[in-house]
C-alpha atoms as a PDB file:
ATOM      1  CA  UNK A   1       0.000   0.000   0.000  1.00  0.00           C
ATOM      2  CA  UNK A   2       2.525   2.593   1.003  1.00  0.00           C
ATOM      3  CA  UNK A   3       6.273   2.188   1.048  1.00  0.00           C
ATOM      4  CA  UNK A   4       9.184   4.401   1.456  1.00  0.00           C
ATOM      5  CA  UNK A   5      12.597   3.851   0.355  1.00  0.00           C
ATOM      6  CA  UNK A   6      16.347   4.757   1.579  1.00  0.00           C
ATOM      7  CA  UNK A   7      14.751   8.484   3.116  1.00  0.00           C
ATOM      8  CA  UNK A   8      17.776  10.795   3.764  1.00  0.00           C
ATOM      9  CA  UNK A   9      17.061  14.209   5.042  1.00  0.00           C
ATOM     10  CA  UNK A  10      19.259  17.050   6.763  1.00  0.00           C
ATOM     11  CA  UNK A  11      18.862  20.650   8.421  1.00  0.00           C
ATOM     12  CA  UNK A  12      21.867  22.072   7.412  1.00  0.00           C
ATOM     13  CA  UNK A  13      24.617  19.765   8.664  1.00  0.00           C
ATOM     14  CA  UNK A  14      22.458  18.040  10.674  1.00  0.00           C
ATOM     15  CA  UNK A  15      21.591  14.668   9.017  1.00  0.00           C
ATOM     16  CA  UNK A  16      17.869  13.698  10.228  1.00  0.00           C
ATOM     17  CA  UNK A  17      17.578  10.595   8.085  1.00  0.00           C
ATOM     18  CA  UNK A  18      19.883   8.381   7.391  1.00  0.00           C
ATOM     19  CA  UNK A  19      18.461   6.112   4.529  1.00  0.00           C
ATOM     20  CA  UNK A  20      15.047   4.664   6.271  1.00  0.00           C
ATOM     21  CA  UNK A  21      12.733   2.222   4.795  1.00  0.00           C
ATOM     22  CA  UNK A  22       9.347   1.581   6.181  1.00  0.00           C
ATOM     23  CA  UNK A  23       6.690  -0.274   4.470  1.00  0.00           C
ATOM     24  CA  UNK A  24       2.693  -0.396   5.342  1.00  0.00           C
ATOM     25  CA  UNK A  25       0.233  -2.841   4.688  1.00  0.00           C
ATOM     26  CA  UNK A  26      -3.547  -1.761   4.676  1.00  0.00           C
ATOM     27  CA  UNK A  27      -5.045  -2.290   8.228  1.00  0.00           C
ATOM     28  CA  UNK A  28      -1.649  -1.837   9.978  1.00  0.00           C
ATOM     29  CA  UNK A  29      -1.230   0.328  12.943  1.00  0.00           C
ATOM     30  CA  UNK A  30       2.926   0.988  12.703  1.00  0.00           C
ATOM     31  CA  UNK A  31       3.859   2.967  15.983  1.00  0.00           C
ATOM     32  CA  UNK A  32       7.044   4.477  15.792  1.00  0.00           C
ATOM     33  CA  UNK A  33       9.305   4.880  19.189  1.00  0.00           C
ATOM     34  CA  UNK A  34      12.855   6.186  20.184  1.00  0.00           C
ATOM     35  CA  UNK A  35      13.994   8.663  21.858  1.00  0.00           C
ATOM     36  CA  UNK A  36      13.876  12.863  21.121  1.00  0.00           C
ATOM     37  CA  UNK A  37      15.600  13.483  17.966  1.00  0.00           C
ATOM     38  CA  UNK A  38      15.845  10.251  16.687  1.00  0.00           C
ATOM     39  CA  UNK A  39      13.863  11.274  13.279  1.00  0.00           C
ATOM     40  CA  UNK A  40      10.454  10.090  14.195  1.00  0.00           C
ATOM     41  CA  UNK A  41       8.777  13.230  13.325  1.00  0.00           C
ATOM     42  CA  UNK A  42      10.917  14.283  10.518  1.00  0.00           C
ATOM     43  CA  UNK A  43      10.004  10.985   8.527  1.00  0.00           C
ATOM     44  CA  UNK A  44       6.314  11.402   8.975  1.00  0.00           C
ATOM     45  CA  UNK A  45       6.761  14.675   8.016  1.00  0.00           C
ATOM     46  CA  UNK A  46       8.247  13.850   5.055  1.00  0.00           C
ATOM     47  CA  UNK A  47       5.757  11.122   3.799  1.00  0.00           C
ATOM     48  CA  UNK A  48       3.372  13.913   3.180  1.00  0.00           C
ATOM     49  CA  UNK A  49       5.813  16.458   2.292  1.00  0.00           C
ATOM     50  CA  UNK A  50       5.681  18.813   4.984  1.00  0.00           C
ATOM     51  CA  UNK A  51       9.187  18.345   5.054  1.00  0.00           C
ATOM     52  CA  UNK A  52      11.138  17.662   1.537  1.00  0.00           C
ATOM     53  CA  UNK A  53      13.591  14.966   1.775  1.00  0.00           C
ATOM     54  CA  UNK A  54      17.260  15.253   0.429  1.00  0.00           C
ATOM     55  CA  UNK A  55      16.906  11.692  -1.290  1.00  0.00           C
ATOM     56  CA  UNK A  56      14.287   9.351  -1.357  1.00  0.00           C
ATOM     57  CA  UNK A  57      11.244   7.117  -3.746  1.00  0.00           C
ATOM     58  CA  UNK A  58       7.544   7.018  -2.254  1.00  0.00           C
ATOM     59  CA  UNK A  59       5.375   4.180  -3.749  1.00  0.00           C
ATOM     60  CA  UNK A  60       1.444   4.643  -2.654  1.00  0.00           C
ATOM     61  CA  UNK A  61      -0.700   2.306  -4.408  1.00  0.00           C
ATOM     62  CA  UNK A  62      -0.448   3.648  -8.365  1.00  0.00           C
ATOM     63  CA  UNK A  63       1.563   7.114  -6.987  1.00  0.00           C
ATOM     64  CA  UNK A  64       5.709   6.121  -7.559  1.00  0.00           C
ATOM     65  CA  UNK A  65       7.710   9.831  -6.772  1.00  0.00           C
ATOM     66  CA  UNK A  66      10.635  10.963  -5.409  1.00  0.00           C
ATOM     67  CA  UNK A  67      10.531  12.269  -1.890  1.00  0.00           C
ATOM     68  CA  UNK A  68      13.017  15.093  -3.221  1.00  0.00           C
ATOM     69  CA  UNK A  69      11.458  16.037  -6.489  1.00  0.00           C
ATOM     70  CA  UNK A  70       7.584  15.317  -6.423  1.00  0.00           C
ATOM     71  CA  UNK A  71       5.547  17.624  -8.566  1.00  0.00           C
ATOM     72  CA  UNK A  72       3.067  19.451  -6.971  1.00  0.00           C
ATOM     73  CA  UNK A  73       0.210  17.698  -8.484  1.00  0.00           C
ATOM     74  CA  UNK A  74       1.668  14.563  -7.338  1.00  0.00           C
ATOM     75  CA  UNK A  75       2.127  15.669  -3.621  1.00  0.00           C
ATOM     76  CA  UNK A  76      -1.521  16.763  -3.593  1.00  0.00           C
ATOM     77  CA  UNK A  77      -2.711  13.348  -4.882  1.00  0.00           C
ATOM     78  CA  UNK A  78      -0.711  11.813  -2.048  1.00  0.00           C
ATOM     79  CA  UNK A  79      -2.193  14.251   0.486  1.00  0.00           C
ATOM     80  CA  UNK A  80      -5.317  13.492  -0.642  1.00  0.00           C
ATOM     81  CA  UNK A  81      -4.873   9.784   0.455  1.00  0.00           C
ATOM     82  CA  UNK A  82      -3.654  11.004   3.751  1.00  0.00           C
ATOM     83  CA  UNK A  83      -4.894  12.357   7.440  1.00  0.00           C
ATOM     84  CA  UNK A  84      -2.426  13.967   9.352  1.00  0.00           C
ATOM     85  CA  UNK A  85      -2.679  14.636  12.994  1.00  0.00           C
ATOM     86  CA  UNK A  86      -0.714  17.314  14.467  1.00  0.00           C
ATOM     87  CA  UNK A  87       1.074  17.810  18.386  1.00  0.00           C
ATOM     88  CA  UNK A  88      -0.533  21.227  18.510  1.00  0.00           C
ATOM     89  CA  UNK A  89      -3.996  20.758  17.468  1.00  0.00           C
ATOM     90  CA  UNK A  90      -3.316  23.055  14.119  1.00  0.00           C
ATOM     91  CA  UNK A  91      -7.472  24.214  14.228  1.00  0.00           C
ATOM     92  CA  UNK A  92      -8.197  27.504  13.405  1.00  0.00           C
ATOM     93  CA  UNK A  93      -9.277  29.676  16.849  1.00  0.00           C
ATOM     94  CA  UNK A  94     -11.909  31.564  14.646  1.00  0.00           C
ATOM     95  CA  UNK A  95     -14.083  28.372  13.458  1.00  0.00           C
ATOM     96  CA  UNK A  96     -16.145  26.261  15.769  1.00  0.00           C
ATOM     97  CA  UNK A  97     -15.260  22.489  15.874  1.00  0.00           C
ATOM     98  CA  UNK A  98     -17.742  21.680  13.079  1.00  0.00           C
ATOM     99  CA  UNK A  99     -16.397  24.804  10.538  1.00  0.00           C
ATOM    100  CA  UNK A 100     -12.548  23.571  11.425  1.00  0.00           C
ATOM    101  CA  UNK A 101     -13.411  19.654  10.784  1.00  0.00           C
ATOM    102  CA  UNK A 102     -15.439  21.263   7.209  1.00  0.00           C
ATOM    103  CA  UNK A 103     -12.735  23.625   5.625  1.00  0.00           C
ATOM    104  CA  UNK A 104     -10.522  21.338   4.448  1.00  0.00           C
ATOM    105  CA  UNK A 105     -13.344  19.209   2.715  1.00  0.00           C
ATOM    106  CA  UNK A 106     -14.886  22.582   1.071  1.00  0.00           C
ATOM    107  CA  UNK A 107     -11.571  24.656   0.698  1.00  0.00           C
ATOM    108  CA  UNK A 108      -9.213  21.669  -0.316  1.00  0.00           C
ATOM    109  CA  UNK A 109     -11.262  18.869  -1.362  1.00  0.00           C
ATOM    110  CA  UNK A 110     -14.307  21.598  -3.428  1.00  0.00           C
ATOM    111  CA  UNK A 111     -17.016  19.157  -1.515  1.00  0.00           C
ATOM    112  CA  UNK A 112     -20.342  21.003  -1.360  1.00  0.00           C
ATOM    113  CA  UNK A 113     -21.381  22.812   1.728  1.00  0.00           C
ATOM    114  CA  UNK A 114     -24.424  20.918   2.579  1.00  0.00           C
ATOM    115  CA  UNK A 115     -22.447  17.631   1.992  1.00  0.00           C
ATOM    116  CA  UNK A 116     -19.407  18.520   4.122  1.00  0.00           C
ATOM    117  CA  UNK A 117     -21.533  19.744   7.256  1.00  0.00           C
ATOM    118  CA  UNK A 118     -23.053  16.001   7.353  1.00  0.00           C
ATOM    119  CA  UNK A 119     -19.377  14.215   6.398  1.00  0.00           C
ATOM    120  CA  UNK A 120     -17.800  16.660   9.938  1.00  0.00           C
ATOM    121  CA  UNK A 121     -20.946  15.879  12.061  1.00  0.00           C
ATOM    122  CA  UNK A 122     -20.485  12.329  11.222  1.00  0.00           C
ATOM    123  CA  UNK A 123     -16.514  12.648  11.934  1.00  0.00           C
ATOM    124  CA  UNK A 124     -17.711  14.445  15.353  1.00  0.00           C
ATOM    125  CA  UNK A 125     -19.980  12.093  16.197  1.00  0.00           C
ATOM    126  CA  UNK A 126     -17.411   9.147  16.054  1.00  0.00           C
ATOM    127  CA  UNK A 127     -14.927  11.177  17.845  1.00  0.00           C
ATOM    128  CA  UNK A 128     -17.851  11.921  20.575  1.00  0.00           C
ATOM    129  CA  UNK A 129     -17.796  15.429  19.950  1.00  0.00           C
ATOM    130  CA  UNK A 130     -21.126  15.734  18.294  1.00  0.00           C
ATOM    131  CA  UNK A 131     -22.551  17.829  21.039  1.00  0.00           C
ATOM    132  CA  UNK A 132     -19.741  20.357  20.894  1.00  0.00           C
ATOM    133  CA  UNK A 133     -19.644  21.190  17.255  1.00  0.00           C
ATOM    134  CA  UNK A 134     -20.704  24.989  17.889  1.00  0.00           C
ATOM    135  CA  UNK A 135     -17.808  25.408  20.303  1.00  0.00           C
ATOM    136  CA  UNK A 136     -14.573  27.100  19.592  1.00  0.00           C
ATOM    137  CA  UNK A 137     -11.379  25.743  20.212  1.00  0.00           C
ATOM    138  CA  UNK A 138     -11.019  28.345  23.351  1.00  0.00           C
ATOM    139  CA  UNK A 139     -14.029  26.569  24.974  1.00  0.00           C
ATOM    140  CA  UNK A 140     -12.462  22.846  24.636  1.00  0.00           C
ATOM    141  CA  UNK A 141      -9.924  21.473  26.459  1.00  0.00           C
ATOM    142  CA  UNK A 142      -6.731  20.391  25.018  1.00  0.00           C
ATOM    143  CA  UNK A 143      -7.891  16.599  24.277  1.00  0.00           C
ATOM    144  CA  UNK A 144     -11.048  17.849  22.936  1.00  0.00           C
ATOM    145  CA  UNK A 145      -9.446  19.933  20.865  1.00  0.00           C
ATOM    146  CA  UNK A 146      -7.191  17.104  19.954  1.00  0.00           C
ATOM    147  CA  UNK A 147     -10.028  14.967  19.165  1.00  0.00           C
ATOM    148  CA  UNK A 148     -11.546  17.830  16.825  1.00  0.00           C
ATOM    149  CA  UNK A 149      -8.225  17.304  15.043  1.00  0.00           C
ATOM    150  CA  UNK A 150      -8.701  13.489  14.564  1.00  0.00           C
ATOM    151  CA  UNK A 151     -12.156  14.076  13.332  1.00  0.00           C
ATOM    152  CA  UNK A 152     -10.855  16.596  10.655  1.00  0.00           C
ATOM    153  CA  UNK A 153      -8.594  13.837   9.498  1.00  0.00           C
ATOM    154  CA  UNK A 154     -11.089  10.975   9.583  1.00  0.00           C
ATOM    155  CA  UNK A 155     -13.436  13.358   7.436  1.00  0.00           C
ATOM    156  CA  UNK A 156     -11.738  12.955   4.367  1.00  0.00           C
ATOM    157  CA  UNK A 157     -11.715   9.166   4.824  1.00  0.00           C
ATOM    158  CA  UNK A 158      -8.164   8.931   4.151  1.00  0.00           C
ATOM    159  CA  UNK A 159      -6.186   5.477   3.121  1.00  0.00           C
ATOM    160  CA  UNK A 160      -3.350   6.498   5.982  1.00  0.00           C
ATOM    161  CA  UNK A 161      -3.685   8.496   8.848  1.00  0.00           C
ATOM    162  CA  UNK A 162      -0.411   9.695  10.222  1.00  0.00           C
ATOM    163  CA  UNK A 163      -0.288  11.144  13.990  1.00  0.00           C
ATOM    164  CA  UNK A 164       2.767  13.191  15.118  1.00  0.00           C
ATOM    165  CA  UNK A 165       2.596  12.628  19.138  1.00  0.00           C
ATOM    166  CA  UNK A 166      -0.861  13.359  19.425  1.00  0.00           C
ATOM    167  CA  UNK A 167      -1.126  13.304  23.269  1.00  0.00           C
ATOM    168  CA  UNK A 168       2.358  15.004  24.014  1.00  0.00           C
ATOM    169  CA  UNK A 169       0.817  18.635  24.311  1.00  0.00           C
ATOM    170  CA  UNK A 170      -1.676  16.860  26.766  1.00  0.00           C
ATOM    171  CA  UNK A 171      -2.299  17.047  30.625  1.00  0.00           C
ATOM    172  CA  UNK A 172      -2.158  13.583  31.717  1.00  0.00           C
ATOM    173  CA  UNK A 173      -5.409  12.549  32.657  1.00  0.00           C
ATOM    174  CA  UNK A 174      -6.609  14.168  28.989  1.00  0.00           C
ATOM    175  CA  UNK A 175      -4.104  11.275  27.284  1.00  0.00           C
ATOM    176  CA  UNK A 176      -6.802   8.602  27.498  1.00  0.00           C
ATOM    177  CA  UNK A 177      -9.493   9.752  26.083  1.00  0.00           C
ATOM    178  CA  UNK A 178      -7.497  10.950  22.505  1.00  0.00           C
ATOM    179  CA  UNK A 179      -5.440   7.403  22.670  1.00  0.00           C
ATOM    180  CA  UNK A 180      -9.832   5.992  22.995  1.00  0.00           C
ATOM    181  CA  UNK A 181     -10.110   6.977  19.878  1.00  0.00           C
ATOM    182  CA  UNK A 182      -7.383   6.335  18.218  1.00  0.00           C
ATOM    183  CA  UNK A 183      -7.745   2.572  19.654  1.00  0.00           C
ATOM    184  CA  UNK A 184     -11.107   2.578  17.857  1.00  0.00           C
ATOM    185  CA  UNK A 185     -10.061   3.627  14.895  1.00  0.00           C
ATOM    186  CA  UNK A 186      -7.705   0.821  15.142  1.00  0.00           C
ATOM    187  CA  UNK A 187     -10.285  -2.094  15.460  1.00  0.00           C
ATOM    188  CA  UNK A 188     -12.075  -0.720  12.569  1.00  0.00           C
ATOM    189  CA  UNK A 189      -9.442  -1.278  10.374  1.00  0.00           C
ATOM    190  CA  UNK A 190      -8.180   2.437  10.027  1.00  0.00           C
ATOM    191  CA  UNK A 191      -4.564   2.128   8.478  1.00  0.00           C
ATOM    192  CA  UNK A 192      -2.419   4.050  10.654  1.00  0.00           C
ATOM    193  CA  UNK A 193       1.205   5.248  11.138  1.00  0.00           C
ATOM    194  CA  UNK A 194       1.778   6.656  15.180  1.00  0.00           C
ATOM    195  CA  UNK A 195       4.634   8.631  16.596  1.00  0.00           C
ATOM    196  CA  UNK A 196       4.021   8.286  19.890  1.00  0.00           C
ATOM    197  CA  UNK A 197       5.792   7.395  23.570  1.00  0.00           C
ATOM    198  CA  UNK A 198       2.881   5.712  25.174  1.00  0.00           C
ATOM    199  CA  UNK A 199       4.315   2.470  25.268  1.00  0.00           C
ATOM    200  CA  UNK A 200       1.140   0.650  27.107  1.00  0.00           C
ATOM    201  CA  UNK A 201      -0.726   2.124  23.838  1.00  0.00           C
ATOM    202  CA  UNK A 202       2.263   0.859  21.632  1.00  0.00           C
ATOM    203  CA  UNK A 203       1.681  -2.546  22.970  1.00  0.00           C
ATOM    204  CA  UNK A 204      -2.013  -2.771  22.982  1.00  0.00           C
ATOM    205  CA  UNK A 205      -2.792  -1.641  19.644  1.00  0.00           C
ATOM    206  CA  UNK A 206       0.623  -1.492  17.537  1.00  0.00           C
ATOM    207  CA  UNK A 207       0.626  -4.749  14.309  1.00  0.00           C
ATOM    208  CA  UNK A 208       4.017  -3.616  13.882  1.00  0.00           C
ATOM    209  CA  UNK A 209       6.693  -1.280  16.407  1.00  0.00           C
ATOM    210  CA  UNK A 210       9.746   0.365  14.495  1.00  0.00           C
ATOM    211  CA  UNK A 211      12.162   1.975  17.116  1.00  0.00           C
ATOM    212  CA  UNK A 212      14.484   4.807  15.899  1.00  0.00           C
ATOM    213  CA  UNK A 213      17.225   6.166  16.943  1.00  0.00           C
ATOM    214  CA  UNK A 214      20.319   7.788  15.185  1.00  0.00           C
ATOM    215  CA  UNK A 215      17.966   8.806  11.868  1.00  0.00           C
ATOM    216  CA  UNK A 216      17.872   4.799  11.250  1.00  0.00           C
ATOM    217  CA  UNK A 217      15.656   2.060  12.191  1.00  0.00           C
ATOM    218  CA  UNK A 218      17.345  -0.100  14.588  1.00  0.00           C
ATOM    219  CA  UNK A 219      14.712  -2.673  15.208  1.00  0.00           C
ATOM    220  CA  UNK A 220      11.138  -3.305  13.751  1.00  0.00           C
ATOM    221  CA  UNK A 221       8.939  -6.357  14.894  1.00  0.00           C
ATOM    222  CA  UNK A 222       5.451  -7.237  16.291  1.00  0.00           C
ATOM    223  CA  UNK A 223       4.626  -5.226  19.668  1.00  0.00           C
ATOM    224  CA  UNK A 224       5.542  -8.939  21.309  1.00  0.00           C
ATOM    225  CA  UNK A 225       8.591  -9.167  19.900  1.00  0.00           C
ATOM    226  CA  UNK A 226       9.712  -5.101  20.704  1.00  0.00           C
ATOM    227  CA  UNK A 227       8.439  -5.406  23.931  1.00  0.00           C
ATOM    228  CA  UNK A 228       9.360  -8.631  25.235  1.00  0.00           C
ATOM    229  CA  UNK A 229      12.036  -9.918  23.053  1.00  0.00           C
ATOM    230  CA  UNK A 230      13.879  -7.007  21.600  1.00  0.00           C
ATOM    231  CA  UNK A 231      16.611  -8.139  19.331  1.00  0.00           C
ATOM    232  CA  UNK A 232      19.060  -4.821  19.542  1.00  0.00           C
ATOM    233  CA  UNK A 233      21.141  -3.447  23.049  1.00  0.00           C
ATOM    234  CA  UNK A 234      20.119  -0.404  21.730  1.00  0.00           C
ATOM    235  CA  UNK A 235      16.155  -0.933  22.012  1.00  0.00           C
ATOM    236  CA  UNK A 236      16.371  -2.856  25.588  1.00  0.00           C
ATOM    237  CA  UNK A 237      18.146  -0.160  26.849  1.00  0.00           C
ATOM    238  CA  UNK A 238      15.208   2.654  25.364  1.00  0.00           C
ATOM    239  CA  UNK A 239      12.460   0.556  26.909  1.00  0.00           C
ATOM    240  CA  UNK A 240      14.084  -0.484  29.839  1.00  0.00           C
ATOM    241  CA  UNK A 241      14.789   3.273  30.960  1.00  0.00           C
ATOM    242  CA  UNK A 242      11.187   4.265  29.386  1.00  0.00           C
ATOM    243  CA  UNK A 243       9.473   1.450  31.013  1.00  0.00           C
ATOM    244  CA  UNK A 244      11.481   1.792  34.358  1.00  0.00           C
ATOM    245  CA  UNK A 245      10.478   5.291  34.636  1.00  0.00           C
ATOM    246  CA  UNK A 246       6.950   5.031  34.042  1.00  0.00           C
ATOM    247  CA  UNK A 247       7.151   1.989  36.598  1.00  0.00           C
ATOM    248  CA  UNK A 248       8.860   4.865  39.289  1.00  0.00           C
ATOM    249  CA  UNK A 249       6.083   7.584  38.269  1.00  0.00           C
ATOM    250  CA  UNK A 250       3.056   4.461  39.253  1.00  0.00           C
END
């Protein structure tokens, strides 16, 4: 369905990405893991070009690009075949939750008016949100707001939804009920790619774990196999220092 190839990309002398491959079947949930800097963000990034990568081919059912060259058309086909979920939110503080989940389908996508309201109420409703569609992002909380942002991606029924660390601008106790949804999404068979450090979340609901670190994949398995049987020193020592301080926060 959607495969990258040998993804290099730098900030200045910085190199981000060091030649990563990553492939995704339909139905898969791949969480990504490793520490801060390690290039989890920069590589989702640059699957739907908000970042251009130095080097790099993109297959996505019939689309075949280069990460580095794509024409524009060709990065708005893929973007059309994708959701993306951002840290921050991203909504627009002068549209309620309903006008933020329709612009992109009227502004972006040309879907009528009439036909976009009842595709976002829909995308509210599954995000349990229905009942707040007339409120602003000012009057919801952070994981509300977070779940507007889900439903604007589910809206345009995308083939991949890609989530940048979608509870890390969250106060604890609002982490559950995003990562609710997001599990629900999951057992319906939404195809998903997750940058995230909630391991319990990685191990409940990932089909496949990649941990980063350097700009390279070090290890990629079944949640099982990261979690339980990891192959590399350098992933037992990640989750045994992740693990061990979540253990000492309980």
């Amino acid at each position: 369905m959607l495969k990258i190839t040998n993804v290099h990309k730098s900030f200045g002398k910085n190199e981000i990405l060091k030649g990563v491959n990553l492939t995704v079947q339909k139905g898969d949930v791949i969480v990504i893991l490793g520490p801060s800097g390690s290039g989890k963000t920069t590589l989702l990034r640059t699957i739907d070009f908000l970042e251009t990568a130095d080097e790099g081919e993109l297959e996505f059912d019939e689309i075949k690009t280069s990460l580095a060259h794509a024409h524009k058309n060709t990065i708005l086909s893929v973007r059309r075949k994708t959701g993306f979920v951002y840290q921050n939110y991203n909504l627009f503080a002068n549209k309620t939750a309903l006008e933020n989940v329709m612009e992109g389908l009227v502004t972006a996508r040309k879907v009528p008016k009439d036909k976009a309201k009842e595709i976002a109420e829909n995308a509210l409703k599954k995000v349990g949100l229905l009942d707040r569609k007339d409120f602003y992002p000012s009057q919801l909380s952070g994981g509300q707001q977070q779940r507007v942002g889900i439903a604007r991606a589910v809206a345009t029924n995308p083939d991949v939804i890609l989530f940048d660390e979608p509870t890390s601008a969250l106060d604890p106790e609002l982490v559950g009920e995003v990562l609710g949804v997001i599990k629900e999404l999951a057992k319906e068979g939404t195809t998903m790619i997750v940058v995230t450090h909630e391991m319990s979340f990685a191990e409940e609901v990932a089909s496949q774990v990649v941990f980063m670190d350097g700009g390279v994949i070090v290890e990629q398995g079944t949640s099982r196999e990261i979690f339980n049987h990891p192959k590399e020193e350098r992933t037992k020592q990640f989750l045994q220092r992740i693990l061990n301080r979540v253990e000492y926060v309980i």
